[in-house]
PDB file of N, CA and C in Angstrom:
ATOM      1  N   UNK A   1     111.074 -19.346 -35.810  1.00  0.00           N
ATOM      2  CA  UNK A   1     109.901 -18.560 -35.516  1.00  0.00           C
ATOM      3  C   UNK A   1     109.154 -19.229 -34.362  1.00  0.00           C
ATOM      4  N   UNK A   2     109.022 -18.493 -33.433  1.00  0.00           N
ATOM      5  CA  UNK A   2     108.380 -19.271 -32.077  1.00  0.00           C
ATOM      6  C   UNK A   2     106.848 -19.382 -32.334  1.00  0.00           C
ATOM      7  N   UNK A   3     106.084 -20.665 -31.410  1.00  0.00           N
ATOM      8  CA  UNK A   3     104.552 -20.866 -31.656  1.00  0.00           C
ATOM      9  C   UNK A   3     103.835 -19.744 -31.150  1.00  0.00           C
ATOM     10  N   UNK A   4     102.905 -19.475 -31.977  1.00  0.00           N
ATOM     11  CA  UNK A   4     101.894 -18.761 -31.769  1.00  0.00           C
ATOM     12  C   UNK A   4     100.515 -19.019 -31.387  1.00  0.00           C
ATOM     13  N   UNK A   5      99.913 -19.046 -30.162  1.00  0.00           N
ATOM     14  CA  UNK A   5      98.479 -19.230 -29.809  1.00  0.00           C
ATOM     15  C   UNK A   5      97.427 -18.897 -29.736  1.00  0.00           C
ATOM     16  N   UNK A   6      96.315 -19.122 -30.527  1.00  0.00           N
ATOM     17  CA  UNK A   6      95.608 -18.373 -30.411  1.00  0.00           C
ATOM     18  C   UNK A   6      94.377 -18.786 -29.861  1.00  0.00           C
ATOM     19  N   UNK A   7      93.400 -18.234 -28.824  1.00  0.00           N
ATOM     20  CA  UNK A   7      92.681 -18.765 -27.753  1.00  0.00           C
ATOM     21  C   UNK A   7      91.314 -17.568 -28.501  1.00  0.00           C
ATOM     22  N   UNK A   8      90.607 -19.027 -28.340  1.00  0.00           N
ATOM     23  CA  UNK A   8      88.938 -18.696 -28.946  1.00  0.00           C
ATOM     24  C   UNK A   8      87.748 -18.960 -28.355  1.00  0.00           C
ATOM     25  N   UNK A   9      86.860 -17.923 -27.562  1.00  0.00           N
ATOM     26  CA  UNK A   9      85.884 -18.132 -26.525  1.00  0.00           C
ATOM     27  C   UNK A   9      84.690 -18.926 -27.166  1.00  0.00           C
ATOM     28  N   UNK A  10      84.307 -19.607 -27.469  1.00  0.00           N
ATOM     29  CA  UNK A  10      83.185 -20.613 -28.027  1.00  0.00           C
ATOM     30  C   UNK A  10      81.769 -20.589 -27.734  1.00  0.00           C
ATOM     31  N   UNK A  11      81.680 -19.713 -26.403  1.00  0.00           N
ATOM     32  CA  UNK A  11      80.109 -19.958 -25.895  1.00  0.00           C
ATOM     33  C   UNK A  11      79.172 -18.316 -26.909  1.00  0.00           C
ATOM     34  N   UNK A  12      78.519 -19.461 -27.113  1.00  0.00           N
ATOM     35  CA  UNK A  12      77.062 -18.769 -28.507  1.00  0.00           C
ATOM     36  C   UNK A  12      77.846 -18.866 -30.108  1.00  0.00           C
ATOM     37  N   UNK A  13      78.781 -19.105 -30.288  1.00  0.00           N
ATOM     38  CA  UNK A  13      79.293 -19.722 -31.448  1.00  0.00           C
ATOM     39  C   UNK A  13      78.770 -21.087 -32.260  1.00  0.00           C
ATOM     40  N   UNK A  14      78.452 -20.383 -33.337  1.00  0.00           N
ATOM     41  CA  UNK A  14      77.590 -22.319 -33.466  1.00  0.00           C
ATOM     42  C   UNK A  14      78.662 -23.147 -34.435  1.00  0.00           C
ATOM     43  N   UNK A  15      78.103 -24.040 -34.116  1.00  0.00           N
ATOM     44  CA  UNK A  15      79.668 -25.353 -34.661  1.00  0.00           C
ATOM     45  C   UNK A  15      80.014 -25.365 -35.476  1.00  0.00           C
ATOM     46  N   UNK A  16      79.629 -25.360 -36.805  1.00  0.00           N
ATOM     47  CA  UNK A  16      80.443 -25.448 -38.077  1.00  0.00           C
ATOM     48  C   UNK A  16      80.818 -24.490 -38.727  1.00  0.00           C
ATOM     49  N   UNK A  17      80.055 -23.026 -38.376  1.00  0.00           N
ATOM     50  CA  UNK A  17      81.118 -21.567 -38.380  1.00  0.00           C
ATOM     51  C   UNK A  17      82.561 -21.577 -37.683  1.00  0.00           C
ATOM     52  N   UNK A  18      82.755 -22.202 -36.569  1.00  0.00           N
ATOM     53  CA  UNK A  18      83.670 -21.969 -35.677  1.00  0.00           C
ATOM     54  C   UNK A  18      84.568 -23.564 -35.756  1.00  0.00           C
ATOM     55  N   UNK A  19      84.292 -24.189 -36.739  1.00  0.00           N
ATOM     56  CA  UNK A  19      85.018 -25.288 -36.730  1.00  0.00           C
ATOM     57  C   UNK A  19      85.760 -24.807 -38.181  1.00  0.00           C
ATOM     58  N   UNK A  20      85.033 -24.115 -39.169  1.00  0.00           N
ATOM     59  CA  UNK A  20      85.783 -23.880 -40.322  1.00  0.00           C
ATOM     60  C   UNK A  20      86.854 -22.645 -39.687  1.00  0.00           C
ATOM     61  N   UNK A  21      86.270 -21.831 -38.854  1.00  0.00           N
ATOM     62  CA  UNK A  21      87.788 -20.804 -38.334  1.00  0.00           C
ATOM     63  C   UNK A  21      88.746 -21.626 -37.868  1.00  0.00           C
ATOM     64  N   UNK A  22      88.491 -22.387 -37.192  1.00  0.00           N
ATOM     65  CA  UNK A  22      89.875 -22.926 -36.640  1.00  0.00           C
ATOM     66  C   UNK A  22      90.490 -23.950 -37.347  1.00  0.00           C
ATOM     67  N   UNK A  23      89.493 -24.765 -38.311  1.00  0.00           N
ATOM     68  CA  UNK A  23      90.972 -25.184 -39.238  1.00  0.00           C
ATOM     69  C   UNK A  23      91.413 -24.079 -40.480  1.00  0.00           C
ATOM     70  N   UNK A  24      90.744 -23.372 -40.718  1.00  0.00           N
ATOM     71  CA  UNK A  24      91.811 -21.982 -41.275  1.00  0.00           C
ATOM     72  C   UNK A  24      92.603 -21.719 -40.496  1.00  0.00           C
ATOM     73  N   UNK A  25      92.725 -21.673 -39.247  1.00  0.00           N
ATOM     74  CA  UNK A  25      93.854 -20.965 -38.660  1.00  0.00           C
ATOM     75  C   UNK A  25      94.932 -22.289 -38.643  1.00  0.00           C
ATOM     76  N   UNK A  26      94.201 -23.779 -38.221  1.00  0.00           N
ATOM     77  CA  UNK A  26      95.326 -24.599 -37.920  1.00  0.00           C
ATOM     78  C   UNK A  26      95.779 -25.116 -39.300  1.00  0.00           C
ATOM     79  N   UNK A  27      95.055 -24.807 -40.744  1.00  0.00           N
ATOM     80  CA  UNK A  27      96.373 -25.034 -41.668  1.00  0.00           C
ATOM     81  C   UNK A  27      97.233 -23.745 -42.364  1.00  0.00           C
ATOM     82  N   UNK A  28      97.157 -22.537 -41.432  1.00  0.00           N
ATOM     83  CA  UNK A  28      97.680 -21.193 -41.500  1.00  0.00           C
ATOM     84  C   UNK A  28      97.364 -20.930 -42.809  1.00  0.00           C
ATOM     85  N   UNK A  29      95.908 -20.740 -43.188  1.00  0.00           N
ATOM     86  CA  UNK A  29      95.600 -19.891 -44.302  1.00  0.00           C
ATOM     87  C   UNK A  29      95.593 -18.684 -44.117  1.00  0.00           C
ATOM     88  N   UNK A  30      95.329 -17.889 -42.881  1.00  0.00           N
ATOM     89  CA  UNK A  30      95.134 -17.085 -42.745  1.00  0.00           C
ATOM     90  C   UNK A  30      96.539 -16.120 -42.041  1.00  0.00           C
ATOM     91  N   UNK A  31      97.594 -16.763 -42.693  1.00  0.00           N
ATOM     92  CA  UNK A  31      99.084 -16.684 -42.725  1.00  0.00           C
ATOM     93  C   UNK A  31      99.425 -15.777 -44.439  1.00  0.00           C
ATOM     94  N   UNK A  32     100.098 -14.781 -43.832  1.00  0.00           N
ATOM     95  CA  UNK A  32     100.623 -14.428 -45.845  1.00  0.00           C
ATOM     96  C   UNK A  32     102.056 -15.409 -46.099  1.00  0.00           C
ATOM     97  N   UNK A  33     102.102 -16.082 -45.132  1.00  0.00           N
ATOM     98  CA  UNK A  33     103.603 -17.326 -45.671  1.00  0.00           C
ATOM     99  C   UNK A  33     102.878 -18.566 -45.928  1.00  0.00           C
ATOM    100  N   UNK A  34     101.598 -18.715 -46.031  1.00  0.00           N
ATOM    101  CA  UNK A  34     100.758 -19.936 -46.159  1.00  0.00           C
ATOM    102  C   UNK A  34     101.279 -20.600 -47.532  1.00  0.00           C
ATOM    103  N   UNK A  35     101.889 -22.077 -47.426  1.00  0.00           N
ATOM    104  CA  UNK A  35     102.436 -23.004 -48.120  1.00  0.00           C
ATOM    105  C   UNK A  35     101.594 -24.048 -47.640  1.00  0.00           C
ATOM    106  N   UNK A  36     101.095 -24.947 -48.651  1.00  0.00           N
ATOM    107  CA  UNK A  36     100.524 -26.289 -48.674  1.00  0.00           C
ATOM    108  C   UNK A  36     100.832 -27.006 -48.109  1.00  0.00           C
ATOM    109  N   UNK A  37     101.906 -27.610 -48.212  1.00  0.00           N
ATOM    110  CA  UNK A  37     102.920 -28.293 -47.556  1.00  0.00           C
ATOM    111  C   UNK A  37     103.841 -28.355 -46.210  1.00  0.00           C
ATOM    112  N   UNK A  38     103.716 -27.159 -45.862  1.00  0.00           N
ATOM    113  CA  UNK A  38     104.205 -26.766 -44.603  1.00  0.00           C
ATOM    114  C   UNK A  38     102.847 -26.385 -43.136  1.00  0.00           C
ATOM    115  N   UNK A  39     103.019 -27.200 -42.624  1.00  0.00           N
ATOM    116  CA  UNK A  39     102.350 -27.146 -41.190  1.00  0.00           C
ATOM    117  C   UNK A  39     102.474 -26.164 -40.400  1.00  0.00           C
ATOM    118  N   UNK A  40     101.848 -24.993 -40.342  1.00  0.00           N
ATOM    119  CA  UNK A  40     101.770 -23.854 -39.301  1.00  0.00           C
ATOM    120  C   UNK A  40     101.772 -24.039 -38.138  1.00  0.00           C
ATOM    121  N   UNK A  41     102.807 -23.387 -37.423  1.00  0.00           N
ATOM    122  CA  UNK A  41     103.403 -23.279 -35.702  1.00  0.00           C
ATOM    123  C   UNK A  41     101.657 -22.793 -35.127  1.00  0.00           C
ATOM    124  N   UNK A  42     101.103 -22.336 -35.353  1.00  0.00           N
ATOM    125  CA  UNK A  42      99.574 -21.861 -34.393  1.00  0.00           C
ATOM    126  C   UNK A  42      98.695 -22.732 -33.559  1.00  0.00           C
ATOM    127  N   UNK A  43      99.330 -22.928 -32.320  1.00  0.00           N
ATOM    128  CA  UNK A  43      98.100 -23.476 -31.404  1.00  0.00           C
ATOM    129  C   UNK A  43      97.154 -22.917 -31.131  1.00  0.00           C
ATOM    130  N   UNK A  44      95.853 -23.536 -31.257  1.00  0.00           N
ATOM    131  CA  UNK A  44      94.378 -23.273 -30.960  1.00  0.00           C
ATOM    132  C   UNK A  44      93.683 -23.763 -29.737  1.00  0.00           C
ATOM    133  N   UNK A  45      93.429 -22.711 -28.797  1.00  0.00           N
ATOM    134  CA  UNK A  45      92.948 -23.327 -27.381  1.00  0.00           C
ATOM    135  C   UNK A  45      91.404 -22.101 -27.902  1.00  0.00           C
ATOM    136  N   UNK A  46      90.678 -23.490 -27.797  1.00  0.00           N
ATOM    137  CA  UNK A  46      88.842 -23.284 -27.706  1.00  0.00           C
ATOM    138  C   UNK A  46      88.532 -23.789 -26.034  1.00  0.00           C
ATOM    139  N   UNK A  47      87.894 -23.015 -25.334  1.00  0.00           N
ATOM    140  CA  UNK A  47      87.694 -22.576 -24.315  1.00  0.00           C
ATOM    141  C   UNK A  47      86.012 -22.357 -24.690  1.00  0.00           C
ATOM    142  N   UNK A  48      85.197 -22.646 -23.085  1.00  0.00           N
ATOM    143  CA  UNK A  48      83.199 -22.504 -23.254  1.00  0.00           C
ATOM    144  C   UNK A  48      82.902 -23.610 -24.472  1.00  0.00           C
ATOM    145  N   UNK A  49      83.788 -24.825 -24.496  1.00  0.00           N
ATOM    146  CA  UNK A  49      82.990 -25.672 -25.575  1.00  0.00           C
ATOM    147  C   UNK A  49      81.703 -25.770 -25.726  1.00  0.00           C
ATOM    148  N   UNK A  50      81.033 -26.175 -24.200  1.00  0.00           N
ATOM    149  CA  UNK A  50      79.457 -26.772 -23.602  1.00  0.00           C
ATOM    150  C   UNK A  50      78.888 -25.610 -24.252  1.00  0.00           C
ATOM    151  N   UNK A  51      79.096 -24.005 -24.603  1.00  0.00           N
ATOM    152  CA  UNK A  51      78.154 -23.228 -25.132  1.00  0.00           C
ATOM    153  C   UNK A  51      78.105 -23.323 -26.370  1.00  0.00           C
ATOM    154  N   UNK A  52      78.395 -24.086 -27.208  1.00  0.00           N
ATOM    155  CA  UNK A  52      78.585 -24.364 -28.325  1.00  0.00           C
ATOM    156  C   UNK A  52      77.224 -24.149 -29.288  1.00  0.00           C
ATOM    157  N   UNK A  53      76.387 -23.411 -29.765  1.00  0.00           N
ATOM    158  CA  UNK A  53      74.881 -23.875 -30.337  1.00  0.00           C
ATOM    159  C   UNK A  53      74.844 -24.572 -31.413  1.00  0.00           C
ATOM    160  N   UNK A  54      73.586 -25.064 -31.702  1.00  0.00           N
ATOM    161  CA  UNK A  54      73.421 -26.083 -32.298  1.00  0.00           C
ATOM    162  C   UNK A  54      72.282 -25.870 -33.304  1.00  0.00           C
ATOM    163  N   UNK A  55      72.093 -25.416 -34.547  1.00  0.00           N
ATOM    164  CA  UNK A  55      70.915 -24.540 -34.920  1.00  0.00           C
ATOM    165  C   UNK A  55      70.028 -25.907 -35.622  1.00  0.00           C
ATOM    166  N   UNK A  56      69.037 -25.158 -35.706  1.00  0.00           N
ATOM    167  CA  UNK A  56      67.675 -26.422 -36.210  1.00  0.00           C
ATOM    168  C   UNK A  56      67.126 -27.325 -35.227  1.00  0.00           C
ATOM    169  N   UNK A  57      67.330 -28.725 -36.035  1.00  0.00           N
ATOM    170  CA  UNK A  57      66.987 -29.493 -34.979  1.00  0.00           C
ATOM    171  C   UNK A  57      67.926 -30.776 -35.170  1.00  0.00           C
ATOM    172  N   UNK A  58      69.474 -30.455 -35.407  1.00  0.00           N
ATOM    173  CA  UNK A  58      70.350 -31.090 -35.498  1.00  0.00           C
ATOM    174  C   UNK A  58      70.548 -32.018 -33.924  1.00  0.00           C
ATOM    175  N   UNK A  59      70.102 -31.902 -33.187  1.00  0.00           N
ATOM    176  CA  UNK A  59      70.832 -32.192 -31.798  1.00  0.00           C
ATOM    177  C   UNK A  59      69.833 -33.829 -31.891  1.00  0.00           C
ATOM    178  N   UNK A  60      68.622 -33.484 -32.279  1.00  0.00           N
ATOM    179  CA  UNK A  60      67.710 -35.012 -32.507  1.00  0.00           C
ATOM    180  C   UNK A  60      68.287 -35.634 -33.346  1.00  0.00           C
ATOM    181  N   UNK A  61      68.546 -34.733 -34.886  1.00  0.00           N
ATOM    182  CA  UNK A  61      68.117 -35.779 -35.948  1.00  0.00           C
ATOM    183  C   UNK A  61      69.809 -35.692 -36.506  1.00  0.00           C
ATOM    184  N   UNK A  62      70.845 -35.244 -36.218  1.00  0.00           N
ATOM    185  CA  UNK A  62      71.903 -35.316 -36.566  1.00  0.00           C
ATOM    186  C   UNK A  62      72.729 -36.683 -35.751  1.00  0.00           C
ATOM    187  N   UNK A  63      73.161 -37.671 -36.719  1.00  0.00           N
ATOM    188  CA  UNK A  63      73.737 -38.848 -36.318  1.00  0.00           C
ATOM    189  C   UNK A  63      75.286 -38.819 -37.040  1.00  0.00           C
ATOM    190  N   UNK A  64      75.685 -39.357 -35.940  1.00  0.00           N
ATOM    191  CA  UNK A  64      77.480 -39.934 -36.569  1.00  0.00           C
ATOM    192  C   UNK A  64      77.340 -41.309 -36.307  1.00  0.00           C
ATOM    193  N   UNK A  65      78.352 -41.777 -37.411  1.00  0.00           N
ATOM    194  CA  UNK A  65      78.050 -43.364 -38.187  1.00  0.00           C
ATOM    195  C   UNK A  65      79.617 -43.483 -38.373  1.00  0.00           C
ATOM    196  N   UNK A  66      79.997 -44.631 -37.485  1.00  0.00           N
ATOM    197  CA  UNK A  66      81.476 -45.441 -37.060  1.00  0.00           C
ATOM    198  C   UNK A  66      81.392 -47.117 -37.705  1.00  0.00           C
ATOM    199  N   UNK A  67      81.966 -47.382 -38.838  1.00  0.00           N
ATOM    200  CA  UNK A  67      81.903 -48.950 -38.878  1.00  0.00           C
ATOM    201  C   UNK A  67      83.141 -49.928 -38.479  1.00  0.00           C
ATOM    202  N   UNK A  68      82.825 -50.580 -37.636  1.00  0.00           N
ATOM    203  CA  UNK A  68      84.095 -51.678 -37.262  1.00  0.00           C
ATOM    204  C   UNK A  68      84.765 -52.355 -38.321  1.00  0.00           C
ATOM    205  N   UNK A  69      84.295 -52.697 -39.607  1.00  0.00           N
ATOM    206  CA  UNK A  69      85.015 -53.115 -40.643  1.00  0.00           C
ATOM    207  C   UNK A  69      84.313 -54.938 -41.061  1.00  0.00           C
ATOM    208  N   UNK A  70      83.286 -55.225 -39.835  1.00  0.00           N
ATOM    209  CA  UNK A  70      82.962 -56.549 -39.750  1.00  0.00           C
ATOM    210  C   UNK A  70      81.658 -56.235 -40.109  1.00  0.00           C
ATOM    211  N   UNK A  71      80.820 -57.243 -41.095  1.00  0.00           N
ATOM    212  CA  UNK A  71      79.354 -57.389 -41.151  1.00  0.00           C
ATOM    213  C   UNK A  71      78.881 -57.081 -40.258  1.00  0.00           C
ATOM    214  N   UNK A  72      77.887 -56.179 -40.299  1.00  0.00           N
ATOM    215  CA  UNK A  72      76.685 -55.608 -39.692  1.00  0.00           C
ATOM    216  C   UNK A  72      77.243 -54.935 -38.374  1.00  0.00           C
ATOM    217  N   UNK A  73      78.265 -54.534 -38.754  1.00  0.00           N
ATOM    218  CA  UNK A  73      79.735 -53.570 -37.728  1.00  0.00           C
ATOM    219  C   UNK A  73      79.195 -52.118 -37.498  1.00  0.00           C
ATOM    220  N   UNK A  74      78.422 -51.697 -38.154  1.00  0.00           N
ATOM    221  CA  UNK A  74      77.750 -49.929 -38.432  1.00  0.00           C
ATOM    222  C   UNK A  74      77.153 -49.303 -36.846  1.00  0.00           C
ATOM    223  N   UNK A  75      77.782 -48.305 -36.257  1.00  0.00           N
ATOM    224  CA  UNK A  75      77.547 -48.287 -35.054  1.00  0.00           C
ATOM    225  C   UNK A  75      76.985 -46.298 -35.134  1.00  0.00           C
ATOM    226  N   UNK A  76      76.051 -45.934 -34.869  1.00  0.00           N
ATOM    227  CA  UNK A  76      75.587 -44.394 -35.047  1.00  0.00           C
ATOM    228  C   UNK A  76      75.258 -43.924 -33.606  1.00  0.00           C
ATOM    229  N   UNK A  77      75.801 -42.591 -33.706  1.00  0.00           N
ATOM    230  CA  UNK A  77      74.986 -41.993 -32.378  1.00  0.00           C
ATOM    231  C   UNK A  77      74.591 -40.685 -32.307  1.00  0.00           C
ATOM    232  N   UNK A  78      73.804 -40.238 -31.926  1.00  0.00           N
ATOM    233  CA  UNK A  78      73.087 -38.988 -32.207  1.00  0.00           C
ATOM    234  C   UNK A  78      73.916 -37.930 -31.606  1.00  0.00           C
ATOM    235  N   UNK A  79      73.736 -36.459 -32.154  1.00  0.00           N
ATOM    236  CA  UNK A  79      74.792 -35.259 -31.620  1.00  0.00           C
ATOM    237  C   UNK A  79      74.411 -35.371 -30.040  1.00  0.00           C
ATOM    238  N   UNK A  80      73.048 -35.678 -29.604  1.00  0.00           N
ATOM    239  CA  UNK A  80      73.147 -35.238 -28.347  1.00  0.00           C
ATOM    240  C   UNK A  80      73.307 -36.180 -27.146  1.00  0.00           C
ATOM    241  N   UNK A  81      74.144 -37.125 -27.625  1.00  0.00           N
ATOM    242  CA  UNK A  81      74.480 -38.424 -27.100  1.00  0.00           C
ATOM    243  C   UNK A  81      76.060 -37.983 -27.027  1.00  0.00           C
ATOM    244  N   UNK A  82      76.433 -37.502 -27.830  1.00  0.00           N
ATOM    245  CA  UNK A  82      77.777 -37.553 -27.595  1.00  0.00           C
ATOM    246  C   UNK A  82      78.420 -35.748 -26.767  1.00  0.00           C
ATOM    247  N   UNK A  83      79.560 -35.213 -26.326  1.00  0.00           N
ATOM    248  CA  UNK A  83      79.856 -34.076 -25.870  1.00  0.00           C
ATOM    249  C   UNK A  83      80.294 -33.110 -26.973  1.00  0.00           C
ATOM    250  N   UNK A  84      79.460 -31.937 -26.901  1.00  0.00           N
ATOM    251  CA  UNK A  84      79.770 -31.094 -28.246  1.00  0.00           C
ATOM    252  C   UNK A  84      81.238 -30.269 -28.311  1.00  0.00           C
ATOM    253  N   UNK A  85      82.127 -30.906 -27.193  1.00  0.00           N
ATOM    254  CA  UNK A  85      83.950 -30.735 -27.546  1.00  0.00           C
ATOM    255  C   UNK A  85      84.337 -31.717 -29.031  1.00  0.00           C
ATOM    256  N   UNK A  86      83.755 -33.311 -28.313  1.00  0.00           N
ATOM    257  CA  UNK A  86      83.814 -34.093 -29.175  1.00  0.00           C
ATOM    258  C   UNK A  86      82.864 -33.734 -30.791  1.00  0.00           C
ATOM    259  N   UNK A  87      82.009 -33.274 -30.650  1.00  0.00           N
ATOM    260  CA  UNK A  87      81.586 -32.575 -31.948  1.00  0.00           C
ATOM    261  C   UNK A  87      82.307 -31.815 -33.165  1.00  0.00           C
ATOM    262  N   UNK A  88      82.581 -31.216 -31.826  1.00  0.00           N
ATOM    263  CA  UNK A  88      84.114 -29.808 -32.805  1.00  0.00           C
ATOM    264  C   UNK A  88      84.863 -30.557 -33.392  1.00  0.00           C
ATOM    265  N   UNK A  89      85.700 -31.452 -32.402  1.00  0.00           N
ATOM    266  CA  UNK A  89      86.583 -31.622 -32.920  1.00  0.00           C
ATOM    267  C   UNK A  89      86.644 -32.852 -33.852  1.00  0.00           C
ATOM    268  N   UNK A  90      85.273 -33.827 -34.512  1.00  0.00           N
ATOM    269  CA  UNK A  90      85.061 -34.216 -35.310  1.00  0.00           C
ATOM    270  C   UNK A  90      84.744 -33.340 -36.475  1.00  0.00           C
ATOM    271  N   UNK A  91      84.245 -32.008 -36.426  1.00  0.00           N
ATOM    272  CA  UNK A  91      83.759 -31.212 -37.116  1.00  0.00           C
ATOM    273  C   UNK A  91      84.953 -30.620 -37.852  1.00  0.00           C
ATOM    274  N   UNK A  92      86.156 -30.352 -37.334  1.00  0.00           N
ATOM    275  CA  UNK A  92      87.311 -29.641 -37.328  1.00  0.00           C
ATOM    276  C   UNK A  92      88.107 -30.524 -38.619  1.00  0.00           C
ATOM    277  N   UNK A  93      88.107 -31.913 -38.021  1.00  0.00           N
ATOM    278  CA  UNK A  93      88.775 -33.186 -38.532  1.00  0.00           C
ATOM    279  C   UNK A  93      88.361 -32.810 -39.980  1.00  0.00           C
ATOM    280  N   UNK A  94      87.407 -33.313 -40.193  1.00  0.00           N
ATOM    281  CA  UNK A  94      86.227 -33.129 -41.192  1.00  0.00           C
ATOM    282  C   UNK A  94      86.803 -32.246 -42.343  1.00  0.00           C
ATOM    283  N   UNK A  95      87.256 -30.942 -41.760  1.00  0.00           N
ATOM    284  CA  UNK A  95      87.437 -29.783 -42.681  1.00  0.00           C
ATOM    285  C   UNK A  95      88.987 -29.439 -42.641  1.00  0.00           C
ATOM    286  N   UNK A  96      89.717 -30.912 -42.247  1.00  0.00           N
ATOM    287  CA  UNK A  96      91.281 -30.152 -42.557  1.00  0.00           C
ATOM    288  C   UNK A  96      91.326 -31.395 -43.473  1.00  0.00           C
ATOM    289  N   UNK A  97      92.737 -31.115 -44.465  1.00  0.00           N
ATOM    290  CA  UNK A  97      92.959 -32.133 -45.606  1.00  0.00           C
ATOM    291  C   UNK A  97      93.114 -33.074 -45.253  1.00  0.00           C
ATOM    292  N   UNK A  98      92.816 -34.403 -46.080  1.00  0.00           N
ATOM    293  CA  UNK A  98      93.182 -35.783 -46.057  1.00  0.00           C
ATOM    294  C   UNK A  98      94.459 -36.067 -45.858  1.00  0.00           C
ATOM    295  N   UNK A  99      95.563 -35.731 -45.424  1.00  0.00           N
ATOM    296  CA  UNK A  99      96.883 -35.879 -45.978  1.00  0.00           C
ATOM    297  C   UNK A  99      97.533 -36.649 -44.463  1.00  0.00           C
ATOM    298  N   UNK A 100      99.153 -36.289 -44.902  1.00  0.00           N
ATOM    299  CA  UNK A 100      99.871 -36.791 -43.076  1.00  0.00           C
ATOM    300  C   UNK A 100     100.041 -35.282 -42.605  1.00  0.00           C
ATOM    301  N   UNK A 101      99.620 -34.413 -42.967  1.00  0.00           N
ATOM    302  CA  UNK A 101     100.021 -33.137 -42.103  1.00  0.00           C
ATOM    303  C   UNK A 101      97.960 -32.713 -40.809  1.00  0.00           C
ATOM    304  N   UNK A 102      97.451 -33.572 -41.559  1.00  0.00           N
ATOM    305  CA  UNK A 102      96.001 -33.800 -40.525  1.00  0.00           C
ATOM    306  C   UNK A 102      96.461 -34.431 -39.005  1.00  0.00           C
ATOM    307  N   UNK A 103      97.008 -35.254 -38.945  1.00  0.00           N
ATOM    308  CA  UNK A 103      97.279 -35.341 -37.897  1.00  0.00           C
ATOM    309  C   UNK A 103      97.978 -34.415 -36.801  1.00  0.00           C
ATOM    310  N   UNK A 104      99.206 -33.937 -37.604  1.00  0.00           N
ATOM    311  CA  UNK A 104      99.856 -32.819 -36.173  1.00  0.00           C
ATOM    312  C   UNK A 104      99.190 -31.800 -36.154  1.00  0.00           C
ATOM    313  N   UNK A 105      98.042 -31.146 -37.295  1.00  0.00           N
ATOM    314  CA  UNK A 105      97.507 -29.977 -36.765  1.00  0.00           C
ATOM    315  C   UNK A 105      96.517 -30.733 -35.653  1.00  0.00           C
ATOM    316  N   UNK A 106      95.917 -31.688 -35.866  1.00  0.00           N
ATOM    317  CA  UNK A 106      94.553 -32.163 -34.896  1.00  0.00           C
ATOM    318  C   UNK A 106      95.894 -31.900 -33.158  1.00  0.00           C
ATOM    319  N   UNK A 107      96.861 -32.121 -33.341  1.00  0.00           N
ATOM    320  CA  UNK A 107      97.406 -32.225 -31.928  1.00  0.00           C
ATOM    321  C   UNK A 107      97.841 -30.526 -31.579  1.00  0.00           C
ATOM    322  N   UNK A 108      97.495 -29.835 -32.550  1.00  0.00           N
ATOM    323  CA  UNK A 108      97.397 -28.771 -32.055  1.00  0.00           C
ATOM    324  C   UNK A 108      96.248 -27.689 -31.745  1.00  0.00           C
ATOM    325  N   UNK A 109      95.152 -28.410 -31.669  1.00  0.00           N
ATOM    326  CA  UNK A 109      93.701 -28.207 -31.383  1.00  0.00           C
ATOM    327  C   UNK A 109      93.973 -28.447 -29.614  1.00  0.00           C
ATOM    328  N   UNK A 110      93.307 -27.716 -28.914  1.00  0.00           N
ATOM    329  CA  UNK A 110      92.840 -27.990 -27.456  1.00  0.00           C
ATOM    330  C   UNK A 110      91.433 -27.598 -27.335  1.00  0.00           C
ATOM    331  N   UNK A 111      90.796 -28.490 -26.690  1.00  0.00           N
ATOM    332  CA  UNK A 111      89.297 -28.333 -26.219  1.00  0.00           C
ATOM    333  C   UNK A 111      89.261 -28.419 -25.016  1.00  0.00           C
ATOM    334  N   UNK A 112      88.689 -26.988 -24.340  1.00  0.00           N
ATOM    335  CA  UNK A 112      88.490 -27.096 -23.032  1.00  0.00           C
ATOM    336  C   UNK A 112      87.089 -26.773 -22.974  1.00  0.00           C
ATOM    337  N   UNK A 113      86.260 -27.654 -21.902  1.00  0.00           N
ATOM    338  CA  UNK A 113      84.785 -27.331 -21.765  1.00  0.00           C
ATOM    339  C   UNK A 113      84.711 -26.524 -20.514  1.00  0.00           C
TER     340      UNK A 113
END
């Protein structure tokens, strides 16, 4: 069965609506052959990342928190410090399973700003 792509315009889409569509699509739930275990052929090209919205007042007070693994290692940075491609696709991460099949869908995510 050959890959299938599916390309998603992003600008006025706000982030965590549009981060839960696309990992539905990248663990093919939205497939009637959808198996747990099996990794869906569907590439996802998100296109207008930068229009991405951001509702409330998440862009101040929303922080991501990275620890190096060493005492007093805890490193945070606010949403609007970082690029809201990089948002998504932490956002995306976030909402596909813990497993080894997280990784090849994340390589079938594209973010273009």
């Amino acid at each position: 069965m050959p890959d299938k792509t599916v390309k998603i315009d992003a600008q006025g889409k706000v982030l965590g609506r549009l981060a839960s569509e696309i990992a539905t699509i990248l663990m093919g739930k939205d497939q009637p052959d959808y198996q747990p275990h099996i990794s869906s052929n569907v590439h996802v090209i998100v296109d207008n990342c930068n229009g991405i919205k951001v509702t409330g007042k998440k862009m101040e007070q929303k922080k991501y928190y990275r620890h190096s693994g060493y005492p007093g290692g805890m490193k945070e940075k606010k949403l609007s410090d970082i690029s809201k491609s990089a948002a998504l696709n932490r956002a995306v991460r976030g909402m596909l399973p813990n497993n080894r099949l997280r990784t090849p869908m994340l390589k079938k995510l594209t973010l273009n700003d």
